[in-house]
PDB file of N, CA and C in Angstrom:
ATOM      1  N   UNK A   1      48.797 -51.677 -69.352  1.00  0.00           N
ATOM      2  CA  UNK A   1      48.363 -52.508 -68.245  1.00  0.00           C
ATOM      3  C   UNK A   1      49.184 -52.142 -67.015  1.00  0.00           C
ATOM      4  N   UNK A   2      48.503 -51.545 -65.989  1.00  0.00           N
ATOM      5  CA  UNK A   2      49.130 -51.366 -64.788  1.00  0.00           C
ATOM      6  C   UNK A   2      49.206 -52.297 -63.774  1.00  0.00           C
ATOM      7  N   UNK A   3      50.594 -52.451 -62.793  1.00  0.00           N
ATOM      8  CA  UNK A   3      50.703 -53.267 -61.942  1.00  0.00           C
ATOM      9  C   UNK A   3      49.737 -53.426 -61.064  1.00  0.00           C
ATOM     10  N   UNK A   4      49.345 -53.749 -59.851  1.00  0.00           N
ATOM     11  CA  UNK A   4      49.063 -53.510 -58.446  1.00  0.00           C
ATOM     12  C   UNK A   4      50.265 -54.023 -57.630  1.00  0.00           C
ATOM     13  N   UNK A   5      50.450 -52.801 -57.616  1.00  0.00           N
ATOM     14  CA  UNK A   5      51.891 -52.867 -56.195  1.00  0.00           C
ATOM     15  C   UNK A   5      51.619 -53.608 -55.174  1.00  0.00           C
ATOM     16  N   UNK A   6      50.408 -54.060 -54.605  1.00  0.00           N
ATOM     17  CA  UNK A   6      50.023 -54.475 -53.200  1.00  0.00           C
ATOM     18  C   UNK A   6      50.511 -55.745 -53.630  1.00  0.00           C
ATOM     19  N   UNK A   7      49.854 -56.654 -55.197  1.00  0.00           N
ATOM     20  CA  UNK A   7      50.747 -57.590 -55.183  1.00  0.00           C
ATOM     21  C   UNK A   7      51.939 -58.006 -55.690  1.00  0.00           C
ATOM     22  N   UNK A   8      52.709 -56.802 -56.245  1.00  0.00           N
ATOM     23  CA  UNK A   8      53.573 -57.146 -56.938  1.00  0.00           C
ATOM     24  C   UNK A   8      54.992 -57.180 -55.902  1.00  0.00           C
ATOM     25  N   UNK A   9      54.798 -56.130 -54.813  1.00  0.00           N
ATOM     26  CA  UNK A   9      55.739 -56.137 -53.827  1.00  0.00           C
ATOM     27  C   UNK A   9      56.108 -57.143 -52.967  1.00  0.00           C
ATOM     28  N   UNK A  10      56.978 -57.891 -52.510  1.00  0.00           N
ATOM     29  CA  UNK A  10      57.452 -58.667 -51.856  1.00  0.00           C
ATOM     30  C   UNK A  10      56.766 -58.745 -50.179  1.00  0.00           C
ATOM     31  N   UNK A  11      56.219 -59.937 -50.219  1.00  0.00           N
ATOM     32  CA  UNK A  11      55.689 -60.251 -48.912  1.00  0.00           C
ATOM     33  C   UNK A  11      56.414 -60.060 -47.705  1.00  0.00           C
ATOM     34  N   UNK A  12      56.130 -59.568 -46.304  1.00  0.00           N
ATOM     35  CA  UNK A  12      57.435 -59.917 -45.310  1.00  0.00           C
ATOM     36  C   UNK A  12      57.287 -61.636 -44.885  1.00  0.00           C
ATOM     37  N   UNK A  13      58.168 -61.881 -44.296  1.00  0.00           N
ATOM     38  CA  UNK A  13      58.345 -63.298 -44.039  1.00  0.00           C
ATOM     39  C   UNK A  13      57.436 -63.575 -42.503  1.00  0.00           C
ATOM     40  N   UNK A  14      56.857 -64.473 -42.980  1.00  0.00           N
ATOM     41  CA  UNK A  14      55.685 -65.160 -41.804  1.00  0.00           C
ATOM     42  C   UNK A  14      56.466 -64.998 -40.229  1.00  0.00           C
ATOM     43  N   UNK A  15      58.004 -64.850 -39.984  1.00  0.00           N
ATOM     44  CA  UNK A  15      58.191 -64.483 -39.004  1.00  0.00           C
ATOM     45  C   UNK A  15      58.684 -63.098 -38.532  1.00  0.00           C
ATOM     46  N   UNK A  16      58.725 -62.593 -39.565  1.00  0.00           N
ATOM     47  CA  UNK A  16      58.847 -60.627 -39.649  1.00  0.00           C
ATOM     48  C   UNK A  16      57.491 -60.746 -39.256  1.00  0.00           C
ATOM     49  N   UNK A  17      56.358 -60.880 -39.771  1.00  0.00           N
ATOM     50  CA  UNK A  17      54.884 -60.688 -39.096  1.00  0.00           C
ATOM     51  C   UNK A  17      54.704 -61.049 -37.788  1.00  0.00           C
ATOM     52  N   UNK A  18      54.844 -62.022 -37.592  1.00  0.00           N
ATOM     53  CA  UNK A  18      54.791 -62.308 -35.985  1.00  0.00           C
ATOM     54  C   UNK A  18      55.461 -61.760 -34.769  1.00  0.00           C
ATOM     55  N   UNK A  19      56.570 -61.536 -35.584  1.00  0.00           N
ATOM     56  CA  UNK A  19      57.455 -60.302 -34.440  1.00  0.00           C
ATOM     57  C   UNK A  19      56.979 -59.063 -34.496  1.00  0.00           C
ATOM     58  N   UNK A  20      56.064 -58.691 -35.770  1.00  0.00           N
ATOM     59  CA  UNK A  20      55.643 -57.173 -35.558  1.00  0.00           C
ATOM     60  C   UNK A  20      54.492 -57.566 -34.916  1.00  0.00           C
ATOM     61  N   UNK A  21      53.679 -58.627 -35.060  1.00  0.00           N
ATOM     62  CA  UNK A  21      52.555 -58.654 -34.079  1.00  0.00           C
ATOM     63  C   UNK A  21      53.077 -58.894 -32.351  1.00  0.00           C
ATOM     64  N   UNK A  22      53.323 -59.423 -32.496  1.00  0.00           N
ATOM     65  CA  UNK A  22      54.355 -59.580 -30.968  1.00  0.00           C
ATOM     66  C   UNK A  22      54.466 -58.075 -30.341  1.00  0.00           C
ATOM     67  N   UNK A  23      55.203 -57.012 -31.231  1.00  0.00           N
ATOM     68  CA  UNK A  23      55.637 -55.834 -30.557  1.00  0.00           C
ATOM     69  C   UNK A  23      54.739 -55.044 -30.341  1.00  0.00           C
ATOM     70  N   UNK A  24      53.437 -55.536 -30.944  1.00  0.00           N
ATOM     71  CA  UNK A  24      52.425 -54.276 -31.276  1.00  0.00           C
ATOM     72  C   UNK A  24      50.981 -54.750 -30.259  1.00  0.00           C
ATOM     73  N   UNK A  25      51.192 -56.065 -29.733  1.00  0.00           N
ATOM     74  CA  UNK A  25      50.423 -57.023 -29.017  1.00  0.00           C
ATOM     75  C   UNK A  25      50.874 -56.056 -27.572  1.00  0.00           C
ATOM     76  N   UNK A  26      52.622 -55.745 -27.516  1.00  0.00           N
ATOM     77  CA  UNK A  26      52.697 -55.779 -26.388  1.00  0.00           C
ATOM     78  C   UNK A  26      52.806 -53.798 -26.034  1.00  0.00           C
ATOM     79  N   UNK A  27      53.090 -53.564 -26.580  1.00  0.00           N
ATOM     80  CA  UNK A  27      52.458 -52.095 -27.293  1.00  0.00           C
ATOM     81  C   UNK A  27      51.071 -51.750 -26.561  1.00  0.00           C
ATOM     82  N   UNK A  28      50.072 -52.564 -26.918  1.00  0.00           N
ATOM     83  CA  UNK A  28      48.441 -52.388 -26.560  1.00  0.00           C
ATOM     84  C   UNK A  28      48.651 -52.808 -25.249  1.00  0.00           C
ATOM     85  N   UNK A  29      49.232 -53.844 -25.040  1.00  0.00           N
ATOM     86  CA  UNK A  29      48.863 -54.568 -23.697  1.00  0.00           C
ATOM     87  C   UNK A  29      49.544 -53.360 -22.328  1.00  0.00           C
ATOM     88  N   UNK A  30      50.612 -52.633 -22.863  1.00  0.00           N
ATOM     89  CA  UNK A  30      51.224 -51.357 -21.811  1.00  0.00           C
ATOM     90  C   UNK A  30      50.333 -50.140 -21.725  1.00  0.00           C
ATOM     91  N   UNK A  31      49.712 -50.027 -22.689  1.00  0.00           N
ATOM     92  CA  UNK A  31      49.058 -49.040 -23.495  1.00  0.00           C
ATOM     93  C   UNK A  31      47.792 -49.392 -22.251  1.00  0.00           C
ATOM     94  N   UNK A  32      47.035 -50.761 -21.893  1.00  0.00           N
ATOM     95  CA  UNK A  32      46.113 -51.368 -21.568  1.00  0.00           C
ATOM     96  C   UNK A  32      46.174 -51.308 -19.896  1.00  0.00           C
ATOM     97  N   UNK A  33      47.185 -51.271 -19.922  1.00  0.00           N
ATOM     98  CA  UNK A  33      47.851 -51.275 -18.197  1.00  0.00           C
ATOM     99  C   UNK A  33      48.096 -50.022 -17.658  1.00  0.00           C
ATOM    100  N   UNK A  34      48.329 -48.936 -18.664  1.00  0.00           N
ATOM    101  CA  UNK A  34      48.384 -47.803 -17.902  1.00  0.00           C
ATOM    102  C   UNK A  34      46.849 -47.214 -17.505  1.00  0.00           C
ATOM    103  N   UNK A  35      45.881 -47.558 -18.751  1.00  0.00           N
ATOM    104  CA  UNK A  35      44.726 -46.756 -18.482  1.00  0.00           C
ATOM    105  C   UNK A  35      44.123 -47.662 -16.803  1.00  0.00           C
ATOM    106  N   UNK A  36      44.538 -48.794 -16.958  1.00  0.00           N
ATOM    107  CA  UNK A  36      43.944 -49.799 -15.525  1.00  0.00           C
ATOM    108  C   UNK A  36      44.047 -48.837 -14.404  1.00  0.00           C
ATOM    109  N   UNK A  37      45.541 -48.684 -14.529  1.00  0.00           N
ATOM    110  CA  UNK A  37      46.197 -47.863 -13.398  1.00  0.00           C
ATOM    111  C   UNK A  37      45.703 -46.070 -12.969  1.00  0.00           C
ATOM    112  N   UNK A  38      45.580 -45.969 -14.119  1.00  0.00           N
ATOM    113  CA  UNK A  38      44.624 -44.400 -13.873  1.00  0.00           C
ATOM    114  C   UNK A  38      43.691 -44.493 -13.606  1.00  0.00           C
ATOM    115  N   UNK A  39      42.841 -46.060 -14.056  1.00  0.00           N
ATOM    116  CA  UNK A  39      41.086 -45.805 -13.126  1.00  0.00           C
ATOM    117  C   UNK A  39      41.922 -46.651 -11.325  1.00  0.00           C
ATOM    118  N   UNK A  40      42.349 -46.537 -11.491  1.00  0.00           N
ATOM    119  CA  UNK A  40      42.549 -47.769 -10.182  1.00  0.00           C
ATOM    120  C   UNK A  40      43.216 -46.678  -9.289  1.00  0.00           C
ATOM    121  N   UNK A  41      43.718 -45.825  -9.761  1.00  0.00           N
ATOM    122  CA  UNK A  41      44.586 -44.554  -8.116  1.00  0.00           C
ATOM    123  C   UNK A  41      43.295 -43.997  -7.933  1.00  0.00           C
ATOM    124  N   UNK A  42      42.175 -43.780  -8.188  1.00  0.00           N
ATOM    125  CA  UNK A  42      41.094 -43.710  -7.199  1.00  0.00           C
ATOM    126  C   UNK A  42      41.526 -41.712  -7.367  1.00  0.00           C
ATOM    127  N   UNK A  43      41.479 -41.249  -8.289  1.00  0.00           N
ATOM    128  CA  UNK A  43      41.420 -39.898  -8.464  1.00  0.00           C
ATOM    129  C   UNK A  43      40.019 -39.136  -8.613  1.00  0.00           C
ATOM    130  N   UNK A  44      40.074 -38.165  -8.914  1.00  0.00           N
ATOM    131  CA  UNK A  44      39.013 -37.481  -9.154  1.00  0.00           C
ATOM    132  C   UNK A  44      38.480 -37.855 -10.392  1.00  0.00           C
ATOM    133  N   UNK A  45      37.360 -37.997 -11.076  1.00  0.00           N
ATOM    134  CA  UNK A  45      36.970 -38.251 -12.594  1.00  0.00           C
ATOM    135  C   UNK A  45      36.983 -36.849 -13.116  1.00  0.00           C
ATOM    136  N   UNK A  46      37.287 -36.157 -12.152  1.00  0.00           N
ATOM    137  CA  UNK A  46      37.487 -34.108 -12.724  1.00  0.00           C
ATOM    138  C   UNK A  46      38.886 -34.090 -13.164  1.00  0.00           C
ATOM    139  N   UNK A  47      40.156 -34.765 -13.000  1.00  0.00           N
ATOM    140  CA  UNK A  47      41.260 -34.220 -12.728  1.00  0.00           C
ATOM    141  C   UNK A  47      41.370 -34.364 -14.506  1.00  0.00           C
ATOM    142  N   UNK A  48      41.755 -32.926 -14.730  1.00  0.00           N
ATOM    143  CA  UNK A  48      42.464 -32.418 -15.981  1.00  0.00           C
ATOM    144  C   UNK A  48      43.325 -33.428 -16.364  1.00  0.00           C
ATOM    145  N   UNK A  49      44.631 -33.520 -15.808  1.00  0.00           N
ATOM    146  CA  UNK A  49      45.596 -34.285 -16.178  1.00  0.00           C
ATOM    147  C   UNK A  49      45.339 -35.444 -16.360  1.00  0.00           C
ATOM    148  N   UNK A  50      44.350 -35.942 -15.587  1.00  0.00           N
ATOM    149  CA  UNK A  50      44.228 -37.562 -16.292  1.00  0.00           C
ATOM    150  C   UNK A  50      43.326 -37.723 -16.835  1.00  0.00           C
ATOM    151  N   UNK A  51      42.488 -37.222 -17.305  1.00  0.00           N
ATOM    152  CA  UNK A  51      41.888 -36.871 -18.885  1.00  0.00           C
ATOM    153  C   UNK A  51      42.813 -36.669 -20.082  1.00  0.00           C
ATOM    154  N   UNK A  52      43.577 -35.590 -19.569  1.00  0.00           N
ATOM    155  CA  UNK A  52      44.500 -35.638 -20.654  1.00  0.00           C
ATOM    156  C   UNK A  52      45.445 -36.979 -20.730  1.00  0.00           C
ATOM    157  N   UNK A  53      45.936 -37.669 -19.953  1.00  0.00           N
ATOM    158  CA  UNK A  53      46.663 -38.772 -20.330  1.00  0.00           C
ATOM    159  C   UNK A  53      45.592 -39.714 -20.602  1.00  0.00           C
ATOM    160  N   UNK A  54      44.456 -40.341 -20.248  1.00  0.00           N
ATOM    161  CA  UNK A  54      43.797 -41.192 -21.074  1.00  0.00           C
ATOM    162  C   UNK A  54      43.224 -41.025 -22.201  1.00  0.00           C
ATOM    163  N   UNK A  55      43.263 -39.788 -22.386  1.00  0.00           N
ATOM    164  CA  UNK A  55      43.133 -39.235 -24.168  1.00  0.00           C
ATOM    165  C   UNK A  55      44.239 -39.773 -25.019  1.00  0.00           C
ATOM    166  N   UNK A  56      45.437 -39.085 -24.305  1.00  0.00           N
ATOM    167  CA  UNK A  56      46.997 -39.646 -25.000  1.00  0.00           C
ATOM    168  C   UNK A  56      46.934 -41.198 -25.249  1.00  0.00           C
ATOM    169  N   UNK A  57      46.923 -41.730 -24.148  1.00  0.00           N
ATOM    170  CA  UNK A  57      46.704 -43.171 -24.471  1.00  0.00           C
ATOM    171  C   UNK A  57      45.678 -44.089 -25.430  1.00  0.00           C
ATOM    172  N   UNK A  58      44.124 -43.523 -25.073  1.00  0.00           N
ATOM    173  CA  UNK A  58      43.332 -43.503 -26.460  1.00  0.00           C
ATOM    174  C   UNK A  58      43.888 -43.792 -27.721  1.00  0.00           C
ATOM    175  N   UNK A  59      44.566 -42.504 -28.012  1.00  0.00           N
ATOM    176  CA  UNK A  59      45.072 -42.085 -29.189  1.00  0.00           C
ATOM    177  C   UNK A  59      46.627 -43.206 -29.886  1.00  0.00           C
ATOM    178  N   UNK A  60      47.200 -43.095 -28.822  1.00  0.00           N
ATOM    179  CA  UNK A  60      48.046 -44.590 -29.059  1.00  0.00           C
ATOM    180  C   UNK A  60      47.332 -45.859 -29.282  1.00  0.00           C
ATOM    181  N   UNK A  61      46.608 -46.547 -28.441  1.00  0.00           N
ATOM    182  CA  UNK A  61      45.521 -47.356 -29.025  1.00  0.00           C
ATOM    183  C   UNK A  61      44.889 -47.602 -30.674  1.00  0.00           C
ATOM    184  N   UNK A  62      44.364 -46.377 -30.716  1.00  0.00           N
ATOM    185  CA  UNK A  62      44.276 -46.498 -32.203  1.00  0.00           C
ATOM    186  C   UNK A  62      45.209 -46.120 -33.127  1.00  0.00           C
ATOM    187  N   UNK A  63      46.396 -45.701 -33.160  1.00  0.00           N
ATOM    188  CA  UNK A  63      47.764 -45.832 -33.656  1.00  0.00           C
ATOM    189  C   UNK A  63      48.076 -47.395 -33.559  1.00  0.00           C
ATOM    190  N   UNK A  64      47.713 -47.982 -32.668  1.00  0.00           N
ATOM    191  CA  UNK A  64      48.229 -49.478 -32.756  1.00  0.00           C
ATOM    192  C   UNK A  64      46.844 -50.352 -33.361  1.00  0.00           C
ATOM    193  N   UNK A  65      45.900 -50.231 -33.269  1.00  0.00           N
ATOM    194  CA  UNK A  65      44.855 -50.684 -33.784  1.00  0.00           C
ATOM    195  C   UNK A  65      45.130 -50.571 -35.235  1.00  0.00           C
ATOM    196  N   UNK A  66      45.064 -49.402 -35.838  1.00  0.00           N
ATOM    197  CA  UNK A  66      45.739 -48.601 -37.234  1.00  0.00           C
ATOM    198  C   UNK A  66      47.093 -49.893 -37.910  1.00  0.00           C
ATOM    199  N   UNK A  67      47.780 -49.732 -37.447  1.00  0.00           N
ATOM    200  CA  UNK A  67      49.354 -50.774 -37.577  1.00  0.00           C
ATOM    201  C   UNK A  67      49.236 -52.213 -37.754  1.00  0.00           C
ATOM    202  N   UNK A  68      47.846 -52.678 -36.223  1.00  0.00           N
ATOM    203  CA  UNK A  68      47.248 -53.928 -37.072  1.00  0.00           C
ATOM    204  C   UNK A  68      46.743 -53.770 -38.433  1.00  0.00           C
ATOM    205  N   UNK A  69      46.223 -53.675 -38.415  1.00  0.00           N
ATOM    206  CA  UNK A  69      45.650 -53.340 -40.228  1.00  0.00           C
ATOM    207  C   UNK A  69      46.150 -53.299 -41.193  1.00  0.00           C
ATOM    208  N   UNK A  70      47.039 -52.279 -40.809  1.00  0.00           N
ATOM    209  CA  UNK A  70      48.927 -52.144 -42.141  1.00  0.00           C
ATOM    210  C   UNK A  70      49.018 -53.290 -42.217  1.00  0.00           C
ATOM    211  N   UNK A  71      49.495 -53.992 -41.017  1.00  0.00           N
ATOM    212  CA  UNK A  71      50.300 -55.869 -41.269  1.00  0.00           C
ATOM    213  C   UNK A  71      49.064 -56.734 -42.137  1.00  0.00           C
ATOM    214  N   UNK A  72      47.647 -56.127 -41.839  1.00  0.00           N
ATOM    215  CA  UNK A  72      47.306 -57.647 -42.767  1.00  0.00           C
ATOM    216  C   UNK A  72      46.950 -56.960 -43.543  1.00  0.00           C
ATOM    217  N   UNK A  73      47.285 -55.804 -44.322  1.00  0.00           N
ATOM    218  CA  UNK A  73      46.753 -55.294 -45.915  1.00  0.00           C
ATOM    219  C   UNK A  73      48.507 -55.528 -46.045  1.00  0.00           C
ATOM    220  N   UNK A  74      49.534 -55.947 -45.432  1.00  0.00           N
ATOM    221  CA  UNK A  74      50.529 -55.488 -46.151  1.00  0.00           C
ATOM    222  C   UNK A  74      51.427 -54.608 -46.700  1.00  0.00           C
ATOM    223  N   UNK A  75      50.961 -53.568 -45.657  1.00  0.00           N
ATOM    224  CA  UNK A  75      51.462 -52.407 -46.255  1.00  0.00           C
ATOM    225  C   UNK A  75      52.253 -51.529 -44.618  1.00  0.00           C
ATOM    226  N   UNK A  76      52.420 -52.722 -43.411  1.00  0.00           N
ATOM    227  CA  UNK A  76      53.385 -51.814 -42.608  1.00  0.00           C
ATOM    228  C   UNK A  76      54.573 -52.032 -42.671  1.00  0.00           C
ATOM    229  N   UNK A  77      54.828 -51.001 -42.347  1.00  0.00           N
ATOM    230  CA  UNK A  77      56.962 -50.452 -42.565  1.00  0.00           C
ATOM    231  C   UNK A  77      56.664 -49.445 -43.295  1.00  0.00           C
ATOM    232  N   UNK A  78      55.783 -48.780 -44.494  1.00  0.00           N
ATOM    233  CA  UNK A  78      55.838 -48.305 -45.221  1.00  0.00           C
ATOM    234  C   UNK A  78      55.198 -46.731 -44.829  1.00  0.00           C
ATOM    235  N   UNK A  79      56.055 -45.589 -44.920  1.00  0.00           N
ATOM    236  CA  UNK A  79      55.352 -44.477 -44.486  1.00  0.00           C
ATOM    237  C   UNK A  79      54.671 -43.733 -45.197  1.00  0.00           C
ATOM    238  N   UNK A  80      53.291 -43.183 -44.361  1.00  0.00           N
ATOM    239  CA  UNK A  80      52.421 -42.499 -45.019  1.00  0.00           C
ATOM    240  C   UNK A  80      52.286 -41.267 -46.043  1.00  0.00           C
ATOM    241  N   UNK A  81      53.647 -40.887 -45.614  1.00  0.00           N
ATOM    242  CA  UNK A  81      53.633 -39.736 -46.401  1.00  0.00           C
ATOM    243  C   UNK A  81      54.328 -39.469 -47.384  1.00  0.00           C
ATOM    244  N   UNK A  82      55.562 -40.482 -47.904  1.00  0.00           N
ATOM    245  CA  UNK A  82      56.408 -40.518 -48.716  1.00  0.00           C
ATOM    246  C   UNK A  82      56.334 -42.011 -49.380  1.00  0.00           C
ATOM    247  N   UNK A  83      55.435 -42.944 -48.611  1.00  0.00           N
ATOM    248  CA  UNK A  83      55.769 -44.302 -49.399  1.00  0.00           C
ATOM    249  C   UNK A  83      56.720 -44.965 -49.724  1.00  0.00           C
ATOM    250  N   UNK A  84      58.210 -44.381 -48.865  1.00  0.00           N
ATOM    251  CA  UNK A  84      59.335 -45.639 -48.681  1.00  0.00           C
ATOM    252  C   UNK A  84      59.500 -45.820 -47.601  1.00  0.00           C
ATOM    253  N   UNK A  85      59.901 -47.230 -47.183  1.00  0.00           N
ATOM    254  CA  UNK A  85      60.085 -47.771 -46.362  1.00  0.00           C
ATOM    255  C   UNK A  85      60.794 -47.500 -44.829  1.00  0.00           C
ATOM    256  N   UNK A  86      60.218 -46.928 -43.802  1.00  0.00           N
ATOM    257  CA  UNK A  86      60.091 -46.812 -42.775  1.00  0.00           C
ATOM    258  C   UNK A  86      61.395 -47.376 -41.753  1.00  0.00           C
ATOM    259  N   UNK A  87      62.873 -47.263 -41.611  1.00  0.00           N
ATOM    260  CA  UNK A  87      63.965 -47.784 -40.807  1.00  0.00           C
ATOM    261  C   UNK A  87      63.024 -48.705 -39.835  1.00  0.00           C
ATOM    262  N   UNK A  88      64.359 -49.806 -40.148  1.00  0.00           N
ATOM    263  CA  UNK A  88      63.767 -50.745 -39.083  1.00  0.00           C
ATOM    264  C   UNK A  88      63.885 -50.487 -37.387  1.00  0.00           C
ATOM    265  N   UNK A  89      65.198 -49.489 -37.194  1.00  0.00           N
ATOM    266  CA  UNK A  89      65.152 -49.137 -36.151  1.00  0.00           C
ATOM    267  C   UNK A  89      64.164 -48.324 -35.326  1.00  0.00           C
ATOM    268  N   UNK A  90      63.606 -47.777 -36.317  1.00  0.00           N
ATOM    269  CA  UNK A  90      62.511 -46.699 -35.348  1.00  0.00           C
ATOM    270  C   UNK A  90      61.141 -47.473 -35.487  1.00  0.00           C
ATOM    271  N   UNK A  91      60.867 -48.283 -36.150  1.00  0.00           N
ATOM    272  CA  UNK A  91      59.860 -49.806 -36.171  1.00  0.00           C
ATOM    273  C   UNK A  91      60.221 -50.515 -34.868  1.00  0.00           C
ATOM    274  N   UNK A  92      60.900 -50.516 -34.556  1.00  0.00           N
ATOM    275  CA  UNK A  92      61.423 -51.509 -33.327  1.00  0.00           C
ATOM    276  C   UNK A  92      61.317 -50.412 -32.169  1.00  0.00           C
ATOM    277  N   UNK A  93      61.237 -48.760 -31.923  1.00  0.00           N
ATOM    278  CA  UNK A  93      61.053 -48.134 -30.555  1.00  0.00           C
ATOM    279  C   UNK A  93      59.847 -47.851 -31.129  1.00  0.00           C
ATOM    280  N   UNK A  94      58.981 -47.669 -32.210  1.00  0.00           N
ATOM    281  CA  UNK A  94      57.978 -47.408 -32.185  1.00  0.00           C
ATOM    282  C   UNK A  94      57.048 -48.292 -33.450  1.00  0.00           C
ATOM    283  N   UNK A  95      56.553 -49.251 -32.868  1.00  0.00           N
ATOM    284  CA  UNK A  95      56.269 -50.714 -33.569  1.00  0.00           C
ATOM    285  C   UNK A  95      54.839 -49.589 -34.563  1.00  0.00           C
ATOM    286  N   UNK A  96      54.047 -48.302 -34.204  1.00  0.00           N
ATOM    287  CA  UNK A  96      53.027 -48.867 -34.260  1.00  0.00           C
ATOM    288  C   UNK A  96      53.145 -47.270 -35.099  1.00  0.00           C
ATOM    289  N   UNK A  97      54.576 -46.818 -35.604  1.00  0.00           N
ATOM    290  CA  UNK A  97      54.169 -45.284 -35.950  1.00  0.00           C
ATOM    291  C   UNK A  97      54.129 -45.792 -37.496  1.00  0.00           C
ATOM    292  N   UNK A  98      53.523 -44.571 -38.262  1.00  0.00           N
ATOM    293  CA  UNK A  98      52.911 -44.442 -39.770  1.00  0.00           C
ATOM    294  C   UNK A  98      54.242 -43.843 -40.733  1.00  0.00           C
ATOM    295  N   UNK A  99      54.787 -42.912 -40.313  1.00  0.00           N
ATOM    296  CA  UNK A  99      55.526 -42.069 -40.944  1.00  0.00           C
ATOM    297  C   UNK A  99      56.893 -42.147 -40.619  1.00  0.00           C
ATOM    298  N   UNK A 100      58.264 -42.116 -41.586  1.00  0.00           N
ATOM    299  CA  UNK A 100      59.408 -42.115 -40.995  1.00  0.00           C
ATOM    300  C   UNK A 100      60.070 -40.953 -40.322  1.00  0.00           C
ATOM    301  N   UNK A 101      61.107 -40.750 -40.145  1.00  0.00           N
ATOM    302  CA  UNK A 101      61.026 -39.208 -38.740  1.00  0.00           C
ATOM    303  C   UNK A 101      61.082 -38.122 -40.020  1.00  0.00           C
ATOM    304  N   UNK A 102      61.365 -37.837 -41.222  1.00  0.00           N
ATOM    305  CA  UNK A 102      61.270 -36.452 -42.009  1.00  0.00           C
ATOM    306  C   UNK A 102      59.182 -36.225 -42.255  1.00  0.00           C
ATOM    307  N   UNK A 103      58.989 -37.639 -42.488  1.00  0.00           N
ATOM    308  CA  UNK A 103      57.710 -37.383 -42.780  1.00  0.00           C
ATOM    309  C   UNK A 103      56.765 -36.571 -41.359  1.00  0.00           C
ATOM    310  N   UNK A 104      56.934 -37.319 -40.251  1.00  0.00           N
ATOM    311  CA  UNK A 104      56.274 -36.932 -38.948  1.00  0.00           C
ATOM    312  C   UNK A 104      56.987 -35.659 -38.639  1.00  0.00           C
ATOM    313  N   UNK A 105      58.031 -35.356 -39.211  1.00  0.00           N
ATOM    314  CA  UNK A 105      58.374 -33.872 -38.517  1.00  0.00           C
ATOM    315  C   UNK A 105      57.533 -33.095 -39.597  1.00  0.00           C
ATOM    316  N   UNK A 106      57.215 -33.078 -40.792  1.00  0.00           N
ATOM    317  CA  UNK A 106      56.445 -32.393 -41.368  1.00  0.00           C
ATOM    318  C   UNK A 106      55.084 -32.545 -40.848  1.00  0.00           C
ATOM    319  N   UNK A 107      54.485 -33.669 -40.547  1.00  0.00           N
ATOM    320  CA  UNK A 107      53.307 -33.931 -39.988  1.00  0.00           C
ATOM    321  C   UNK A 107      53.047 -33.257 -38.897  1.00  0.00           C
ATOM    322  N   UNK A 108      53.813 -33.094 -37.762  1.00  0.00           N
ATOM    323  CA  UNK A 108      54.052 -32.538 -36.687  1.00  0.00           C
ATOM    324  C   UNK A 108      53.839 -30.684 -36.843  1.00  0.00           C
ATOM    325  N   UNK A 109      54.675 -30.385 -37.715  1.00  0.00           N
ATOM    326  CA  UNK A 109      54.279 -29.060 -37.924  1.00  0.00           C
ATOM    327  C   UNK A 109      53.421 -28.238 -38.511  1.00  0.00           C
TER     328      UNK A 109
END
């Protein structure tokens, strides 16, 4: 008879959740303010570069969209590629990443 880890693992505490929603609320909401600001300088809809940064930003978006999801399946902090637990410090500069830094440097390359 096999476990299920999803429930056998220890819940975070109702206010560990709220602080990761908090960081990841405010995450989107910067994330939300920059794209404002790139339609709002009144540029070209041609200019390369800001295509390329509202792509970048896009892409953070659903990195944080993604992270919601982790929190209500229960499964953020935890990195994608190795399945232990993710430093809380780099959770806290980057509320909304998947992988801990050995995993993303492999990812990366």
């Amino acid at each position: 008879m096999s476990l299920d880890a999803s429930r056998t693992a220890p819940r975070p505490r109702p206010t560990a959740v709220r602080e990761t929603r908090r960081r990841l609320e405010h995450a989107r909401d910067s994330r939300m303010e920059q794209l404002r600001a790139l339609d709002a300088g009144g540029h070209s809809a041609d200019d390369d570069l800001l295509s390329v940064q509202r792509d970048a930003i896009q892409r953070v978006l659903t990195e944080i969209d993604e992270a919601f999801a982790r929190v209500d399946a229960g499964t953020y902090g935890t990195c994608l590629g190795c399945s232990e637990p993710v430093p809380p410090e780099r959770l806290e500069i980057l509320p909304y990443t998947r992988y801990c830094v050995p995993c993303q440097s492999r990812a990366a390359a």
